[in-house]
N, C-alpha and C. Protein backbone atom coordinates (compact mmCIF):
# COMPACT_ATOMS: atom_id res chain seq x y z
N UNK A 1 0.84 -1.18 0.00
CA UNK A 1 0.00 0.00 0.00
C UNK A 1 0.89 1.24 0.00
N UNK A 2 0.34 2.05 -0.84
CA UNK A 2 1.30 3.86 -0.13
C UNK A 2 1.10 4.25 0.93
N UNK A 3 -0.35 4.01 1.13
CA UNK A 3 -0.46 4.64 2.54
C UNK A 3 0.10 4.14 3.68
N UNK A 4 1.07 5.15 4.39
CA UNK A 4 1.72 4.55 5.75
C UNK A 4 0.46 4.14 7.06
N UNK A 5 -0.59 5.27 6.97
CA UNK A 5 -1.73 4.91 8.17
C UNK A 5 -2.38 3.70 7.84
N UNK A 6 -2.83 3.56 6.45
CA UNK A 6 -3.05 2.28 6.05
C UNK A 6 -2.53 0.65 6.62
N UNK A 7 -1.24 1.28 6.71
CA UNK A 7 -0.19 0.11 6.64
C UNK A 7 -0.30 -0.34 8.50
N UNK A 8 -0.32 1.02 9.14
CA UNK A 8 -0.36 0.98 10.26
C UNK A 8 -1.32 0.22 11.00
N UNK A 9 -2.82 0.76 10.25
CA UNK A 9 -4.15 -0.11 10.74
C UNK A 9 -3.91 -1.74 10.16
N UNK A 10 -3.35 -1.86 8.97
CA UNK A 10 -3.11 -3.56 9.25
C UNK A 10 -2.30 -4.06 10.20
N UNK A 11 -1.17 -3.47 10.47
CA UNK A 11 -0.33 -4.09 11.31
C UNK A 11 -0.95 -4.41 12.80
N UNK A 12 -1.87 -3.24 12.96
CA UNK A 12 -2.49 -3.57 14.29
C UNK A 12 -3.28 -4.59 14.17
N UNK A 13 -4.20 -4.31 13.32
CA UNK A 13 -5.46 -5.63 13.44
C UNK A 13 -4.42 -7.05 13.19
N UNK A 14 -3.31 -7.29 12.31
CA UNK A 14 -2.54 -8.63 12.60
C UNK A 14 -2.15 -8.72 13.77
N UNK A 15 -1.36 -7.69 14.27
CA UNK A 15 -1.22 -7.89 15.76
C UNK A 15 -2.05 -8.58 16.88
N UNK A 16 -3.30 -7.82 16.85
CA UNK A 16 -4.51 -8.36 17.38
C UNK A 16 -4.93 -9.48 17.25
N UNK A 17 -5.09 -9.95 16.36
CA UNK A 17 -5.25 -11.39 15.77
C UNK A 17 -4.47 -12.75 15.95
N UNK A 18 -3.14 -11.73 16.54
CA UNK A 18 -1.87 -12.60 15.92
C UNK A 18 -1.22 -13.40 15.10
N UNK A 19 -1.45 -12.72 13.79
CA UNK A 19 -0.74 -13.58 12.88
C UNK A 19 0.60 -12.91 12.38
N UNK A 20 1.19 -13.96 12.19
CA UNK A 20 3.12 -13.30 12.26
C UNK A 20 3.48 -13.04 11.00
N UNK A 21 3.15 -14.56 9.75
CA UNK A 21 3.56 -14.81 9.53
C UNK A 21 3.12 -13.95 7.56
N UNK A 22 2.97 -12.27 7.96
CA UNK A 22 2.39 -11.70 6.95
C UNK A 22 3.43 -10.34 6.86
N UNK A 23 3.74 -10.21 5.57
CA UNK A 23 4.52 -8.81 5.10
C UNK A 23 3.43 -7.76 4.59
N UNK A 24 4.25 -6.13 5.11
CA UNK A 24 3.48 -5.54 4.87
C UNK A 24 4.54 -4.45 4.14
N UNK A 25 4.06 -4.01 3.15
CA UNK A 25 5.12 -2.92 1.80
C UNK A 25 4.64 -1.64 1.49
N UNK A 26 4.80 -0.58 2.50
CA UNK A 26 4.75 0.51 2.03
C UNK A 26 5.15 1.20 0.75
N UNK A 27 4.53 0.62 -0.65
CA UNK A 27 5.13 0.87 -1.88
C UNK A 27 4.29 0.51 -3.14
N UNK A 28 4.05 1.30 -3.97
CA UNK A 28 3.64 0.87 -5.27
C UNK A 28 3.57 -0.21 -6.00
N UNK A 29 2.41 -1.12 -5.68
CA UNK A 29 2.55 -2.21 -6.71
C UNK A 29 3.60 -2.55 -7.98
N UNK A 30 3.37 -1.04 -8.71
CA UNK A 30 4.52 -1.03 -10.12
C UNK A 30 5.47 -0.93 -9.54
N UNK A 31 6.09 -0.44 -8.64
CA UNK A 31 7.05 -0.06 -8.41
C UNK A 31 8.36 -1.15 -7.65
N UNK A 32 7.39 -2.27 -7.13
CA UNK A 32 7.79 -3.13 -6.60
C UNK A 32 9.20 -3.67 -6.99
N UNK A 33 9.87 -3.97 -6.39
CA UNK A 33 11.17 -5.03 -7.05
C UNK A 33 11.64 -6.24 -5.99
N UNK A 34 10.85 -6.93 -6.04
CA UNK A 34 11.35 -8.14 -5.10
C UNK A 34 11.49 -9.27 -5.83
N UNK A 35 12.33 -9.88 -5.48
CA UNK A 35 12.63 -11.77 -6.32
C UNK A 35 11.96 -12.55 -5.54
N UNK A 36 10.81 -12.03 -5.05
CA UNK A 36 10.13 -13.74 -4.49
C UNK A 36 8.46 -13.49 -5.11
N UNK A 37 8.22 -14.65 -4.85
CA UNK A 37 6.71 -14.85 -4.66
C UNK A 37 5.69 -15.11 -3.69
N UNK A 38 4.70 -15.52 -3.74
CA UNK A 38 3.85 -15.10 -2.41
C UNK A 38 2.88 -16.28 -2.42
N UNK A 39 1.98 -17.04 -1.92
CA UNK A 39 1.21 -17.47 -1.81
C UNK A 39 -0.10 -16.70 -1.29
N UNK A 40 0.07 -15.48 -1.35
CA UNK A 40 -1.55 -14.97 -1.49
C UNK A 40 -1.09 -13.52 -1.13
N UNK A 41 -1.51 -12.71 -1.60
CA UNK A 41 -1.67 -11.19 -2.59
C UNK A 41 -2.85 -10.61 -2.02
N UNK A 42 -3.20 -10.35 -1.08
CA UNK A 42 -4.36 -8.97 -0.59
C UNK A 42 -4.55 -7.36 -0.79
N UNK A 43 -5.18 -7.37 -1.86
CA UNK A 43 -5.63 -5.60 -2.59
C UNK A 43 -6.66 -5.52 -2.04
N UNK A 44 -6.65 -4.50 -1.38
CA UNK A 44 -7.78 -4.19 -0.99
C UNK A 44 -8.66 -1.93 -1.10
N UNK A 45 -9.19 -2.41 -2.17
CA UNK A 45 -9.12 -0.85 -2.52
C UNK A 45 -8.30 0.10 -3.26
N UNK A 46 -7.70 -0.71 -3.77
CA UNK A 46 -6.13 0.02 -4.52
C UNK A 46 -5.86 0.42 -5.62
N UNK A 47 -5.98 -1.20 -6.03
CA UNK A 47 -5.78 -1.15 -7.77
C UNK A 47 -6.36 -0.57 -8.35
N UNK A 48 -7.86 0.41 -8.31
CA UNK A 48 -8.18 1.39 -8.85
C UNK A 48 -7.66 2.87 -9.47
N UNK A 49 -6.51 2.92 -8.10
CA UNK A 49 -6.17 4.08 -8.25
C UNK A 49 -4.99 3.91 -8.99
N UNK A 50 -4.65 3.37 -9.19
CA UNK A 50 -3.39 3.25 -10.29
C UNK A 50 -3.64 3.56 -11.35
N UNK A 51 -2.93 4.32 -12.22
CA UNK A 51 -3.32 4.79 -13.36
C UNK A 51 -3.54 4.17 -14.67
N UNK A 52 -2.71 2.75 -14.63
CA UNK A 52 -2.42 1.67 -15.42
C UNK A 52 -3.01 0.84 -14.99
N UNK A 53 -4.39 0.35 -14.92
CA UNK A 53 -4.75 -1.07 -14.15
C UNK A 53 -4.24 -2.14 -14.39
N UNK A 54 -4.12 -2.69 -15.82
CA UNK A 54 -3.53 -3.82 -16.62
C UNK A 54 -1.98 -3.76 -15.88
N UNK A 55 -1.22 -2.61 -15.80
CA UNK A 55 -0.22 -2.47 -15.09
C UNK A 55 0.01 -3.26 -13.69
N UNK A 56 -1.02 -2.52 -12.93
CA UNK A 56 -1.03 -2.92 -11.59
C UNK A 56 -1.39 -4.16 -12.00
N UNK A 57 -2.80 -5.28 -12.57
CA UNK A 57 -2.50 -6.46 -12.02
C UNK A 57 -1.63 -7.22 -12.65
N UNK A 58 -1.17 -6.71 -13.66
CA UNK A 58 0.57 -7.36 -14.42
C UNK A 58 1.48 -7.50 -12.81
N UNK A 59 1.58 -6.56 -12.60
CA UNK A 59 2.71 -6.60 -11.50
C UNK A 59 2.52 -7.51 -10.35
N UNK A 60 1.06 -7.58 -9.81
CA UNK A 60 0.55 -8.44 -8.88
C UNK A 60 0.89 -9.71 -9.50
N UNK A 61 0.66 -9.92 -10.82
CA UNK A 61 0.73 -11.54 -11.28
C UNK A 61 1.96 -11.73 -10.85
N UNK A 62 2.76 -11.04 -11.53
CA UNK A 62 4.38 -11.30 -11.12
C UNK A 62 4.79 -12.08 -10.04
N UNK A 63 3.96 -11.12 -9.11
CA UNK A 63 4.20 -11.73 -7.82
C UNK A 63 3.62 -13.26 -7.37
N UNK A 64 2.92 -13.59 -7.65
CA UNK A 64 2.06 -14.63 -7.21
C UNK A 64 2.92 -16.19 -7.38
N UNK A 65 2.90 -17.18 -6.17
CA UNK A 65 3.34 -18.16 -7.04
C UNK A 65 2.21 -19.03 -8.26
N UNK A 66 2.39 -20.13 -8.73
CA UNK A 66 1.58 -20.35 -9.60
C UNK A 66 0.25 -20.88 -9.52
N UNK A 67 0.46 -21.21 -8.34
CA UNK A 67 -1.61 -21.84 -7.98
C UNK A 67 -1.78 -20.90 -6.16
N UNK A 68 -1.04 -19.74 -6.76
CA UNK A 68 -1.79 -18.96 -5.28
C UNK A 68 -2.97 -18.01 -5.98
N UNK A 69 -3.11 -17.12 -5.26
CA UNK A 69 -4.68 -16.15 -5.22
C UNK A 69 -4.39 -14.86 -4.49
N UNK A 70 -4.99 -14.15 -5.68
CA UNK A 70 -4.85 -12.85 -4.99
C UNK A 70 -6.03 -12.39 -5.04
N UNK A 71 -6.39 -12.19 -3.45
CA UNK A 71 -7.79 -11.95 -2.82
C UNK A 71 -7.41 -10.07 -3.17
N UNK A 72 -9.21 -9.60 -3.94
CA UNK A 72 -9.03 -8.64 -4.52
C UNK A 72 -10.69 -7.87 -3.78
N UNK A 73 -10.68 -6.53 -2.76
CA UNK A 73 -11.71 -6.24 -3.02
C UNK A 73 -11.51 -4.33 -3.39
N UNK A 74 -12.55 -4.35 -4.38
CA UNK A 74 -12.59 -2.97 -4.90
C UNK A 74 -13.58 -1.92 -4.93
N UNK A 75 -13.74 -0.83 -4.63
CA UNK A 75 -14.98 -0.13 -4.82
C UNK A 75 -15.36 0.34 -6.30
N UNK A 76 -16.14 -0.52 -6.63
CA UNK A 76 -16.59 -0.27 -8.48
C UNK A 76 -18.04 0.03 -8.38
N UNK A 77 -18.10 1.43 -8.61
CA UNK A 77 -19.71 1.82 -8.31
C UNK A 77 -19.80 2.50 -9.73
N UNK A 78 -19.68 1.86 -11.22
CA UNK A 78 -20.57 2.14 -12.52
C UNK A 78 -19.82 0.66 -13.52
N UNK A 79 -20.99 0.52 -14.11
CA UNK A 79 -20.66 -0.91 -14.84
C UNK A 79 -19.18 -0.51 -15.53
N UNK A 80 -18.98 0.57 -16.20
CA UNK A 80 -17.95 0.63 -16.87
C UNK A 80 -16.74 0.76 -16.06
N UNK A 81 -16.63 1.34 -14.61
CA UNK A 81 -15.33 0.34 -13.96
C UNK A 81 -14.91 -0.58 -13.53
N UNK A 82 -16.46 -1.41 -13.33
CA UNK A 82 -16.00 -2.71 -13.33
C UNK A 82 -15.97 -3.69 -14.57
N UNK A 83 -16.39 -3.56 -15.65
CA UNK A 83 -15.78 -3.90 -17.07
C UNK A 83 -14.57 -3.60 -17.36
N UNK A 84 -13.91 -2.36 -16.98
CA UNK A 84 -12.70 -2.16 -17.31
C UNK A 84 -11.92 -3.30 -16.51
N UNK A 85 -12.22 -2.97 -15.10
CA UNK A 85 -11.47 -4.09 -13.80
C UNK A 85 -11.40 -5.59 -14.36
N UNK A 86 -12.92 -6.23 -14.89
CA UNK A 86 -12.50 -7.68 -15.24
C UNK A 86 -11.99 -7.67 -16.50
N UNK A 87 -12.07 -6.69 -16.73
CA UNK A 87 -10.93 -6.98 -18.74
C UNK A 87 -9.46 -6.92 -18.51
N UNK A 88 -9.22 -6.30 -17.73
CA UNK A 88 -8.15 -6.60 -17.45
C UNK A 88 -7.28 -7.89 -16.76
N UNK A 89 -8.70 -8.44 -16.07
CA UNK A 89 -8.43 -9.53 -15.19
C UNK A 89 -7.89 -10.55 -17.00
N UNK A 90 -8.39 -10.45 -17.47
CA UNK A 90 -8.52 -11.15 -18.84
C UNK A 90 -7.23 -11.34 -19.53
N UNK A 91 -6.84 -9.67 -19.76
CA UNK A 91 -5.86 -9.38 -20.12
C UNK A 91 -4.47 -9.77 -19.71
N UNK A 92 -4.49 -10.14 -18.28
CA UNK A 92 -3.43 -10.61 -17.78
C UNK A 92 -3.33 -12.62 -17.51
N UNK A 93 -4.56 -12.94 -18.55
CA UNK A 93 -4.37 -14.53 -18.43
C UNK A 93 -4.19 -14.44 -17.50
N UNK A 94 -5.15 -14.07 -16.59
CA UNK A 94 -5.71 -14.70 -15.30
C UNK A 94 -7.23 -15.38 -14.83
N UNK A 95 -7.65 -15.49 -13.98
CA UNK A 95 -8.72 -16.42 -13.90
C UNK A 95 -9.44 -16.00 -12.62
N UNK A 96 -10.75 -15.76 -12.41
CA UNK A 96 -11.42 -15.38 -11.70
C UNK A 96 -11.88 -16.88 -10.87
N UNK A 97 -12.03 -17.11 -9.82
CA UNK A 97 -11.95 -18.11 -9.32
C UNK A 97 -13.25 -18.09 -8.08
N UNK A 98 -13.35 -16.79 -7.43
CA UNK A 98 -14.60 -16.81 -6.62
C UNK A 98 -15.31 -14.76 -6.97
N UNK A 99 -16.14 -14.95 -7.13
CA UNK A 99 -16.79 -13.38 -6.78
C UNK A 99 -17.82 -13.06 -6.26
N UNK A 100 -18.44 -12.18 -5.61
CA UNK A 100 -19.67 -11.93 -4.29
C UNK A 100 -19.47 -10.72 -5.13
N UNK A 101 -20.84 -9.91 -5.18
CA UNK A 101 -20.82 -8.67 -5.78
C UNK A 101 -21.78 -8.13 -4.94
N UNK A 102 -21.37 -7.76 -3.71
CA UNK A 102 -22.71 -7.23 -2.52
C UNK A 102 -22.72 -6.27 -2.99
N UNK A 103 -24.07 -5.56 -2.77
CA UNK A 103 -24.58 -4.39 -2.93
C UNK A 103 -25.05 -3.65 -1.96
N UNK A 104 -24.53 -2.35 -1.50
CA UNK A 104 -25.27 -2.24 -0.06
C UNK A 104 -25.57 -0.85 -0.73
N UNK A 105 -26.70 -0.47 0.08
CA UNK A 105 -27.31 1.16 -0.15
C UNK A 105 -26.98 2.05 1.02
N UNK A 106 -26.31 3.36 0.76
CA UNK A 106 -25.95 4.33 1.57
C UNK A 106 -26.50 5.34 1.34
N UNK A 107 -27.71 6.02 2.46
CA UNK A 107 -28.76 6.82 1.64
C UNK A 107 -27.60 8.35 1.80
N UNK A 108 -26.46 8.58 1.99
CA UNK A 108 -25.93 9.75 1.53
C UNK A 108 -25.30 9.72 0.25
N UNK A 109 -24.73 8.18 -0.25
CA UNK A 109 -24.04 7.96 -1.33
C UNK A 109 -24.82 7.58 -2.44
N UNK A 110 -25.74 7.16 -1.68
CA UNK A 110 -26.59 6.42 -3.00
C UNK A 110 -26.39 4.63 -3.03
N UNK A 111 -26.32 3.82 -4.26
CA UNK A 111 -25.91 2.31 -4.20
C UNK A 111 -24.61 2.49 -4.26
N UNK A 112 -23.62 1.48 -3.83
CA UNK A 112 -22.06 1.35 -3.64
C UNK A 112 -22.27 -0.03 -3.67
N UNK A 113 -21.06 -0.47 -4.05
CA UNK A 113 -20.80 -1.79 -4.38
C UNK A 113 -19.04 -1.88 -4.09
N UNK A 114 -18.63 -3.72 -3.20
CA UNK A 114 -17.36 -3.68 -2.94
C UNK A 114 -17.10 -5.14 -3.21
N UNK A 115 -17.00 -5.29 -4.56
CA UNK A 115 -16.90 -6.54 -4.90
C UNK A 115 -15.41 -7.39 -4.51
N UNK A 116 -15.83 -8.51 -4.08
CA UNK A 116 -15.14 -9.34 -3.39
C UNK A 116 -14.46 -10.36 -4.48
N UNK A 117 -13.23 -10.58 -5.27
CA UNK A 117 -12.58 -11.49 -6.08
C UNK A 117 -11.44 -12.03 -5.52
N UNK A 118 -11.89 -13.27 -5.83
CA UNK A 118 -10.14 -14.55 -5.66
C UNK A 118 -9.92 -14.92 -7.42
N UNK A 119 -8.66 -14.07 -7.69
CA UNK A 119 -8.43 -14.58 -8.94
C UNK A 119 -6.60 -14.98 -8.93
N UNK A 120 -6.71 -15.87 -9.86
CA UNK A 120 -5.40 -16.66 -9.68
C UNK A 120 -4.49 -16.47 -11.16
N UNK A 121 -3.59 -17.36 -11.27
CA UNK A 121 -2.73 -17.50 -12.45
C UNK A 121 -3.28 -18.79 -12.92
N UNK A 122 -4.38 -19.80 -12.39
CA UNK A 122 -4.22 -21.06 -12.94
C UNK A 122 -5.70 -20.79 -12.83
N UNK A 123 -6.45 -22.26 -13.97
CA UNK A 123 -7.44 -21.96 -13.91
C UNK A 123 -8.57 -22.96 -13.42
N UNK A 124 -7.58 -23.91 -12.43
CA UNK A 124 -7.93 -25.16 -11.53
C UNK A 124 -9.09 -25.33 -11.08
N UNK A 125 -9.64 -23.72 -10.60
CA UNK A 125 -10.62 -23.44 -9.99
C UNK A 125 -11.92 -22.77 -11.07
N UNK A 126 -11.43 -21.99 -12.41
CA UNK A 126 -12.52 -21.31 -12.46
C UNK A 126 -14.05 -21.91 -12.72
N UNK A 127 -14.63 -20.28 -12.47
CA UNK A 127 -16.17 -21.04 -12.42
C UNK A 127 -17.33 -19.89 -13.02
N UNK A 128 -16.68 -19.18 -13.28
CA UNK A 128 -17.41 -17.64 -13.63
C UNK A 128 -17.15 -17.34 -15.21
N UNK A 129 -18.00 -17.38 -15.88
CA UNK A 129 -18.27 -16.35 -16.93
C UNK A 129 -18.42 -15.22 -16.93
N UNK A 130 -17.07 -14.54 -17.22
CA UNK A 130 -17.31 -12.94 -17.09
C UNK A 130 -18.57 -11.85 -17.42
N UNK A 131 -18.83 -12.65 -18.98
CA UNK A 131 -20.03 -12.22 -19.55
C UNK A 131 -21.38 -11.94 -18.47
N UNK A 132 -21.55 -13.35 -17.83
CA UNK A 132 -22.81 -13.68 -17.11
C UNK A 132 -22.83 -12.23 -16.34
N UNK A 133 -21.60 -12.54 -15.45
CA UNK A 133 -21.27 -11.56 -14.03
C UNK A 133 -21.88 -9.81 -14.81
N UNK A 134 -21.41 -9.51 -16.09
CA UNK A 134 -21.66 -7.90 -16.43
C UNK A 134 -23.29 -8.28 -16.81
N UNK A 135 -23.98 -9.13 -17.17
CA UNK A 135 -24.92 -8.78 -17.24
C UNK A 135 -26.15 -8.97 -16.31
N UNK A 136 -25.59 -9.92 -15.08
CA UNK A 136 -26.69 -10.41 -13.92
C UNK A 136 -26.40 -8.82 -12.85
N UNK A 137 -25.36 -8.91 -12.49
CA UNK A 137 -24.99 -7.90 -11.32
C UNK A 137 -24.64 -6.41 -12.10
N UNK A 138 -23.84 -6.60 -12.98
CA UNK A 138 -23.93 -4.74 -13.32
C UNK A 138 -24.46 -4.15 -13.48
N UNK A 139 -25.84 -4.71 -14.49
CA UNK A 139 -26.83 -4.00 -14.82
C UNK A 139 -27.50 -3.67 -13.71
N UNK A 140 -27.60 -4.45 -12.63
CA UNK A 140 -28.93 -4.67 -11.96
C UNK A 140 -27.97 -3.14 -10.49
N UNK A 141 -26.57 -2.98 -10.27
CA UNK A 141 -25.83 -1.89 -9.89
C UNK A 141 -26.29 -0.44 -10.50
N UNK A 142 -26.30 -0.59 -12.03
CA UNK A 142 -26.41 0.09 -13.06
C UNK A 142 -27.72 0.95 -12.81
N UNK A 143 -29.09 -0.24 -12.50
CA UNK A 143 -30.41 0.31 -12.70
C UNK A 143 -30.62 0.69 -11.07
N UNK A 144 -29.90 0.56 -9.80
CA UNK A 144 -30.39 1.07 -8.83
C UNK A 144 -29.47 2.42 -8.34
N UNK A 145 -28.24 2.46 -9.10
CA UNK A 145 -27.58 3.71 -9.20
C UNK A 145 -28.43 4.91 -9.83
N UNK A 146 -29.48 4.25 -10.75
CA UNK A 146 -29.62 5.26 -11.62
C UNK A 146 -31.18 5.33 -10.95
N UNK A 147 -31.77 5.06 -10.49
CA UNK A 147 -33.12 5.28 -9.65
C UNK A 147 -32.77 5.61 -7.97
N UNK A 148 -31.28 5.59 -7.64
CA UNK A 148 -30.63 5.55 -5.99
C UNK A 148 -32.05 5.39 -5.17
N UNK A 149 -32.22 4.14 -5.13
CA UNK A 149 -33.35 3.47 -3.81
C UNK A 149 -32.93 2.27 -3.95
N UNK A 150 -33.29 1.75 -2.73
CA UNK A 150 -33.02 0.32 -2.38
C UNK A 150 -33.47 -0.48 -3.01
N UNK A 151 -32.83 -1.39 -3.55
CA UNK A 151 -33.88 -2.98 -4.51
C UNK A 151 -35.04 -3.45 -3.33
N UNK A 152 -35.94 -3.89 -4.18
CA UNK A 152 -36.89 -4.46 -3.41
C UNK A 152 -36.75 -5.90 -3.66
N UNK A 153 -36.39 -6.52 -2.39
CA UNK A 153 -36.08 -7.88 -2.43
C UNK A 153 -37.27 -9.45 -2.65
């Protein structure tokens, strides 16, 4: 992450938790230069802001070993950033492996959405048609963004 407070609130909540056995990189995905790999990759909120997305998850792949997962969640509140987000997933011959696309309503924001992805380098696991996903959940993001009221369940 760039952010140092960022970095700070994980370190505590691992602390809390106690788990040891996790690195934390005050630093630019692109920017990265390490010779190892990882068995699991946590973005959380990030990769958006990079100016290069295909970039950023190029670089994440890098990292990954070959049947790990990089648990991905993002705030994509209009179909067209999250089309951009899974084309890229595409782009980098990678593989979407689990996705939850909650939808929660914030009556100051309107609908928001923080979709939850495990996508990998292998495709051992997949199970998702990208296609399906833009047309079951985006649209249905799409049509309560654009009326901002709660779905009626």
């Amino acid at each position: 992450d760039v952010s140092s407070s960022s970095i700070k609130t994980a370190k505590m909540f691992s602390n809390k938790l106690k788990i040891s056995n996790i690195q934390f990189i005050n630093e630019n995905v692109t920017d990265l230069d390490l010779n190892k790999k990882f068995d699991l990759v946590i973005s959380s909120q990030c990769l958006k802001y990079i100016e290069d997305g295909n970039n950023g998850l190029n670089s994440i792949k890098r990292l990954l070993n070959e049947d790990s997962n990089l648990i991905c969640i993002e705030h994509l509140n209009s179909k067209s950033q999250a089309k951009e987000f899974l084309s890229n997933i595409k782009k980098n011959n990678l593989y979407l492996n689990y996705f939850n696309f909650p939808i929660i309503y914030n009556s100051f924001d309107g609908i928001e959405s923080y979709p939850v992805m495990f996508i990998s380098k292998s495709n051992k696991n997949y199970i998702f048609d990208l296609d399906d996903i833009f047309e079951k959940k985006l649209n249905l993001l799409e049509k309560f963004n654009n009326e901002n009221q709660m779905p009626n369940s």
